[in-house]
Protein backbone atom coordinates (compact mmCIF):
# COMPACT_ATOMS: atom_id res chain seq x y z
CA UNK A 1 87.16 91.72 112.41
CA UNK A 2 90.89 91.27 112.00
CA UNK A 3 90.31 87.58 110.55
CA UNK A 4 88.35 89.75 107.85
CA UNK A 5 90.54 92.43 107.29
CA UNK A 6 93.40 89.83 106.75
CA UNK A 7 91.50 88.16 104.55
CA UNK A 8 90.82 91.05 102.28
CA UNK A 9 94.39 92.42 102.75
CA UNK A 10 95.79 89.44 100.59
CA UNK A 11 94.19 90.27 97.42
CA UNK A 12 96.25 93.22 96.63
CA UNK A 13 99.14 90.79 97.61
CA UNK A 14 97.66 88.33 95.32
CA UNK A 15 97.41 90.77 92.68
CA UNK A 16 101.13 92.49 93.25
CA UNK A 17 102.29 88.83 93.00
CA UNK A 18 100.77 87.95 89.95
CA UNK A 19 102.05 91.55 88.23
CA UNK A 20 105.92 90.38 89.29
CA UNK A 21 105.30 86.87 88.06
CA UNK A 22 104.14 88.11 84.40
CA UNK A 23 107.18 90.42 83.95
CA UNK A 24 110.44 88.67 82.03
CA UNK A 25 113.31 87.10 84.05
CA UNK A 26 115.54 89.74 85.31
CA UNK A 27 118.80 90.01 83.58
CA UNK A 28 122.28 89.19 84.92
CA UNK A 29 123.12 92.01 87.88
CA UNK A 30 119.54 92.83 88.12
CA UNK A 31 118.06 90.29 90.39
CA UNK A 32 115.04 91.12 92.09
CA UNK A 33 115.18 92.07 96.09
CA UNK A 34 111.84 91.95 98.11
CA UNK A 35 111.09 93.58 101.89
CA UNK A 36 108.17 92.42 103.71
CA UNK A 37 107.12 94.06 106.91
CA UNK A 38 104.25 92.49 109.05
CA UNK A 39 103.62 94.38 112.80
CA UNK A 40 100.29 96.09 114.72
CA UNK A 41 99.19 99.65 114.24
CA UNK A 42 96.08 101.90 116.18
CA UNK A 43 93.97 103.03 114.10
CA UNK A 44 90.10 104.67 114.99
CA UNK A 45 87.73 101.50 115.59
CA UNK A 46 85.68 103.64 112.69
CA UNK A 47 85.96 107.00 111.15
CA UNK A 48 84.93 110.10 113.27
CA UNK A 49 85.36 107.37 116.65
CA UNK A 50 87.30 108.45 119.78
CA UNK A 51 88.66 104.65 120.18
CA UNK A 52 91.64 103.15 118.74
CA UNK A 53 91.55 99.35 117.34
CA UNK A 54 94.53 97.31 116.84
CA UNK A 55 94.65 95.99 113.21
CA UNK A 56 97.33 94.64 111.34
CA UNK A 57 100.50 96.80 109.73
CA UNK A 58 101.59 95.25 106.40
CA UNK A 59 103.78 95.89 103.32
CA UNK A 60 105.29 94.35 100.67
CA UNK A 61 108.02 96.09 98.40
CA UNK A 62 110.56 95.09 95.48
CA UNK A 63 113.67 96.40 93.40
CA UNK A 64 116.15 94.72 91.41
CA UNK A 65 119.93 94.94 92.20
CA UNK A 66 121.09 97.15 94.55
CA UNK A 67 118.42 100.09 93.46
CA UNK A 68 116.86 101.03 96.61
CA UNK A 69 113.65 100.48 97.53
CA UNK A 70 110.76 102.92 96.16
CA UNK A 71 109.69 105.36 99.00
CA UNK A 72 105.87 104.07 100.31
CA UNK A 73 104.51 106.38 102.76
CA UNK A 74 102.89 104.07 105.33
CA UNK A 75 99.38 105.58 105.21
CA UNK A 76 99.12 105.30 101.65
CA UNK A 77 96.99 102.48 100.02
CA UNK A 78 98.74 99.73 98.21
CA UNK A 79 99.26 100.93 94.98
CA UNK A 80 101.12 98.86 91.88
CA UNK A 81 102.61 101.42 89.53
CA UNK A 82 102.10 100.12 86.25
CA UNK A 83 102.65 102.94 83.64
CA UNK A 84 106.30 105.38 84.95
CA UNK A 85 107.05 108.57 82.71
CA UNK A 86 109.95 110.33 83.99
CA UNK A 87 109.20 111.32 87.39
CA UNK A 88 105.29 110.10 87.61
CA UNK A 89 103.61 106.56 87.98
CA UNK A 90 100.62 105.81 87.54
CA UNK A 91 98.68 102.77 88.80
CA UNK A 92 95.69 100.58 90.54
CA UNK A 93 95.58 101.68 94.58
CA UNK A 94 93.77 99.21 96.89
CA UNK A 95 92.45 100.11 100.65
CA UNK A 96 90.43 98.75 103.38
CA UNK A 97 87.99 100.61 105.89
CA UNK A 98 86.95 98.89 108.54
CA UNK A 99 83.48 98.30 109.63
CA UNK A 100 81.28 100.28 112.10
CA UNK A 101 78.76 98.01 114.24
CA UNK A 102 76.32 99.16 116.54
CA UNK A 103 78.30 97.29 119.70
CA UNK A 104 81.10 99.36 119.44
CA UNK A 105 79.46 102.50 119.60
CA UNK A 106 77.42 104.12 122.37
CA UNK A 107 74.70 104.98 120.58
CA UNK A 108 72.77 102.58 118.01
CA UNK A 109 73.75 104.46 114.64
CA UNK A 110 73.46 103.12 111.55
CA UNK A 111 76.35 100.23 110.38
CA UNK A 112 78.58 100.36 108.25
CA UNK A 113 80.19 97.27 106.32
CA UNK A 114 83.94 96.33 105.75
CA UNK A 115 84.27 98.64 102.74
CA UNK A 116 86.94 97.08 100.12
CA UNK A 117 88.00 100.33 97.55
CA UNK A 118 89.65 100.06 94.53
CA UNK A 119 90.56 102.97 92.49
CA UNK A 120 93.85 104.81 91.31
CA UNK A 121 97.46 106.76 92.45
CA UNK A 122 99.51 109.10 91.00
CA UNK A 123 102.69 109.96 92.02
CA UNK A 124 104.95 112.84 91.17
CA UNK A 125 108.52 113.73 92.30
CA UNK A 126 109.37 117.57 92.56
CA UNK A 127 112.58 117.37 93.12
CA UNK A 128 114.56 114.83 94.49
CA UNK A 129 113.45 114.78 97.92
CA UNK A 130 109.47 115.74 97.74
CA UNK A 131 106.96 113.87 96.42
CA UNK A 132 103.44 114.31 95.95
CA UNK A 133 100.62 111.85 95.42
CA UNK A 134 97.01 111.67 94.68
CA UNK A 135 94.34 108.85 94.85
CA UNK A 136 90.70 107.90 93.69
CA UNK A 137 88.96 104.98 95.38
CA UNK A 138 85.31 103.62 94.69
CA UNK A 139 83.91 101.65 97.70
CA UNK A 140 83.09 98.15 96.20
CA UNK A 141 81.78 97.31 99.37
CA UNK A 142 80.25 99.14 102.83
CA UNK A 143 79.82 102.24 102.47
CA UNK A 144 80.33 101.93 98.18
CA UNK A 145 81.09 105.67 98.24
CA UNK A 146 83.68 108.08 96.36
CA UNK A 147 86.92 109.14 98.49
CA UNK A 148 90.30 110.55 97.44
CA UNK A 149 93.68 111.90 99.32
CA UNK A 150 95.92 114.16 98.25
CA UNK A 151 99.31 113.92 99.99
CA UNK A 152 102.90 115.54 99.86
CA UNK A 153 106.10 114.28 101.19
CA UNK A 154 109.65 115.04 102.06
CA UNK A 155 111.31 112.25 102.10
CA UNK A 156 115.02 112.10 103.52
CA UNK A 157 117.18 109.00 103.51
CA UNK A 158 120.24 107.03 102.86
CA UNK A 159 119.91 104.40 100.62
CA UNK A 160 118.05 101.51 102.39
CA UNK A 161 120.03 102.21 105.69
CA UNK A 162 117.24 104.42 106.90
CA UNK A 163 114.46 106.57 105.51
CA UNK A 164 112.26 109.41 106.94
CA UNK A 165 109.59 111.38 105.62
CA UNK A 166 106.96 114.16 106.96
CA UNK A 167 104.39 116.06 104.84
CA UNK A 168 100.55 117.51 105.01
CA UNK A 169 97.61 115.34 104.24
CA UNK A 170 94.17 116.31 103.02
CA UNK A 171 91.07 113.47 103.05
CA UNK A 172 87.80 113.80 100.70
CA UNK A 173 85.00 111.93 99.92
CA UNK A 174 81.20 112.43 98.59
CA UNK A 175 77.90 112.82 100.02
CA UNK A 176 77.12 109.04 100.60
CA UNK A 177 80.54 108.69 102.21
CA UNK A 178 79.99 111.13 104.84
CA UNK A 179 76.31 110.28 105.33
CA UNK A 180 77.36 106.49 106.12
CA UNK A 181 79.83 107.67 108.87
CA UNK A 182 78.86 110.87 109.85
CA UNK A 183 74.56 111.66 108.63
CA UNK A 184 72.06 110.86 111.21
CA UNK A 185 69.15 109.69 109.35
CA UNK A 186 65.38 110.62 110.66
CA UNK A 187 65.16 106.54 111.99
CA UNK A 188 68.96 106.78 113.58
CA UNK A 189 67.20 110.23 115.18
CA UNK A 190 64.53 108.50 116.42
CA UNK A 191 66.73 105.44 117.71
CA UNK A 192 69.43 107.97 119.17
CA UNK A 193 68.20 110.88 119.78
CA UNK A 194 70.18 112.71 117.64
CA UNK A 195 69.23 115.76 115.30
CA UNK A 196 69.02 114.76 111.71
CA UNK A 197 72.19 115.63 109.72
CA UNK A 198 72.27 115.11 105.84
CA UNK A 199 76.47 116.19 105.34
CA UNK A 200 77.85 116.87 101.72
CA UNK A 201 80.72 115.90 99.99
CA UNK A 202 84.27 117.69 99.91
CA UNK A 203 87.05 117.84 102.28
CA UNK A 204 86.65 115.84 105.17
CA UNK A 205 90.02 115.96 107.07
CA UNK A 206 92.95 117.39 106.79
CA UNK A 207 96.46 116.40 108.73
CA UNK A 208 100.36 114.87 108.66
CA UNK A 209 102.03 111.90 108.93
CA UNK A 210 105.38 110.36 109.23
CA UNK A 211 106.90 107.54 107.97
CA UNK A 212 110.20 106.06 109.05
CA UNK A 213 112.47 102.55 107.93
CA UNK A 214 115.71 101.35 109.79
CA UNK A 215 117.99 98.47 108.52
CA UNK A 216 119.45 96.73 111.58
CA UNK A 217 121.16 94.61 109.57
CA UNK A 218 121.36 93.09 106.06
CA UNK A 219 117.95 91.36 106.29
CA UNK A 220 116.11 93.00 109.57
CA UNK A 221 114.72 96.07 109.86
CA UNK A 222 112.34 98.43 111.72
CA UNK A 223 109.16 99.98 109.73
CA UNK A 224 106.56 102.60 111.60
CA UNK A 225 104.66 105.55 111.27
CA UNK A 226 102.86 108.27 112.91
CA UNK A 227 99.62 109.82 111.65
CA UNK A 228 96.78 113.20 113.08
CA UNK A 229 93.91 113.70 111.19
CA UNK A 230 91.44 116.62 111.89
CA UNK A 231 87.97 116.15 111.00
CA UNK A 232 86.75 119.40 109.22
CA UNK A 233 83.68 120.89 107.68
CA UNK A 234 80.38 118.70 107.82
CA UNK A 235 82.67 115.76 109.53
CA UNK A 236 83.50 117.78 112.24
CA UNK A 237 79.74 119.01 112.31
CA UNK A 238 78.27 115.72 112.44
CA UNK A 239 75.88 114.91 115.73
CA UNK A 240 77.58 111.40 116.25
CA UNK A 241 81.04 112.89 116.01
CA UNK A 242 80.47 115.87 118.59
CA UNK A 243 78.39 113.15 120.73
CA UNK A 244 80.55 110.22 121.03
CA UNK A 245 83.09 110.70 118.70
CA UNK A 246 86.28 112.96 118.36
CA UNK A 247 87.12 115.45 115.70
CA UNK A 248 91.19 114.22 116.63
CA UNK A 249 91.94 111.12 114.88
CA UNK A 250 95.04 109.17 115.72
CA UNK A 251 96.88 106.54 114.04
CA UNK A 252 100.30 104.78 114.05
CA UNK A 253 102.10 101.47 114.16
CA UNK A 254 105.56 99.65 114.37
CA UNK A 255 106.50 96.48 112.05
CA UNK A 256 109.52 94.28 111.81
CA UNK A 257 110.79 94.03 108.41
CA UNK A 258 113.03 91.24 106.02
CA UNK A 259 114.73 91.59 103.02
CA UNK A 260 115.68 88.74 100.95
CA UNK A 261 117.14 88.39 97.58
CA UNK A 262 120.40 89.57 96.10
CA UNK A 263 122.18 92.68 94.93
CA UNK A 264 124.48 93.65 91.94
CA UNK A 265 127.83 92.38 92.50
């Protein structure tokens, strides 16, 4: 599972790479600075679960000079802003959901694939210390469904020193989404011993996070985050979720960061 998940994480890297490569040289004072921060996080094994999996915590970042770092809140897919107007980017967002196999559950529902998504962010300051963002994904594999986030931030911080930043979160998705993790088809019924449940789209959770970054030094730093969901609506109806599943979901992680590359003079 991780070796997978690992394996599709580097294609946004891939892509992120390629983006930096095609842009001109940076001019004289403007040299670029990357932070890469690799650690473990908990996340649910599979959406609407009661277990926690341990998969891998990841980022990649860059400025130029001694700009500070964009702020990334940690739950947020990887995004690559390619089109900035004033206070709003725009841009490709990437994400992974993991798979759901019959093994790990206690009943014999139906799977679910690794589901790669691919879609697009926005991003819009209010201010200078809030920040919303919005996102579109299409499931190009698994459960090839429709989901979207909506998220808003306050985001306090000095610089690159340190960085902290709290805000509400809201999860949606269609029909086929939340009948691949959460519908009980009449052959799952018969399998399980379930009731049938056909769910519709909309909101499907709602919740906060927090996101926080310490510089130890010039080059080390500390990266985590903190994260409650709260299945709602036909989620928190669904058979498999009030059988062996949990309306809480849970998810955080802690990473070890390094920045290399040099500032302005």
């Amino acid at each position: 599972m991780i070796k997978a998940i690992l394996g599709a994480a580097a294609l946004p890297a891939l892509f992120f790479a390629t983006a930096a490569t095609a842009q001109d040289e940076s001019p004289p004072g403007k040299e670029r600075r990357f932070r890469v921060a690799l650690g473990p996080q908990l996340q649910p094994r599979y959406p609407g679960s009661e277990d926690l999996r341990v998969t891998p915590l990841w980022d990649v970042s860059m400025t130029r000079g001694d700009q500070p770092f964009k702020f990334e809140a940690a739950d947020e897919s990887f995004g690559v802003p390619l089109f900035e107007i004033g206070r709003l980017a725009i841009g490709p967002a990437f994400a992974i959901e993991g798979s759901r196999r019959r093994n790990e559950t206690d009943l014999p529902v139906d799977e679910v694939g690794i589901s790669m998504e691919a879609g697009i962010f926005a991003d819009l300051w209010l201010g200078s210390a809030i920040r919303a963002r919005g996102e579109v994904r299409k499931g190009v594999t698994g459960h090839q469904a429709i989901v979207g986030a909506v998220s808003l931030d306050y985001v306090a911080r000095d610089g690159d020193r340190w960085l902290f930043s709290l805000g509400p979160r809201v999860s949606l998705s269609d029909g086929k989404y939340q009948r691949a993790y959460y519908g009980v088809t009449p052959a799952a019924s018969a399998r399980t011993g379930l009731s049938t449940f056909d769910p519709d789209g909309g909101v499907n959770a709602v919740g906060a996070a927090a996101t926080a970054l310490y510089a130890i030094d010039r080059h080390w730093g500390l990266f985590g985050y903190a994260k409650y969901d709260r299945l709602v609506a036909d989620a928190a109806r669904s058979p498999i979720v009030r059988t062996i599943g949990s309306r809480n979901q849970f998810s955080g992680g802690l990473a070890l960061t390094y920045t290399f590359g040099r500032k302005s003079r």
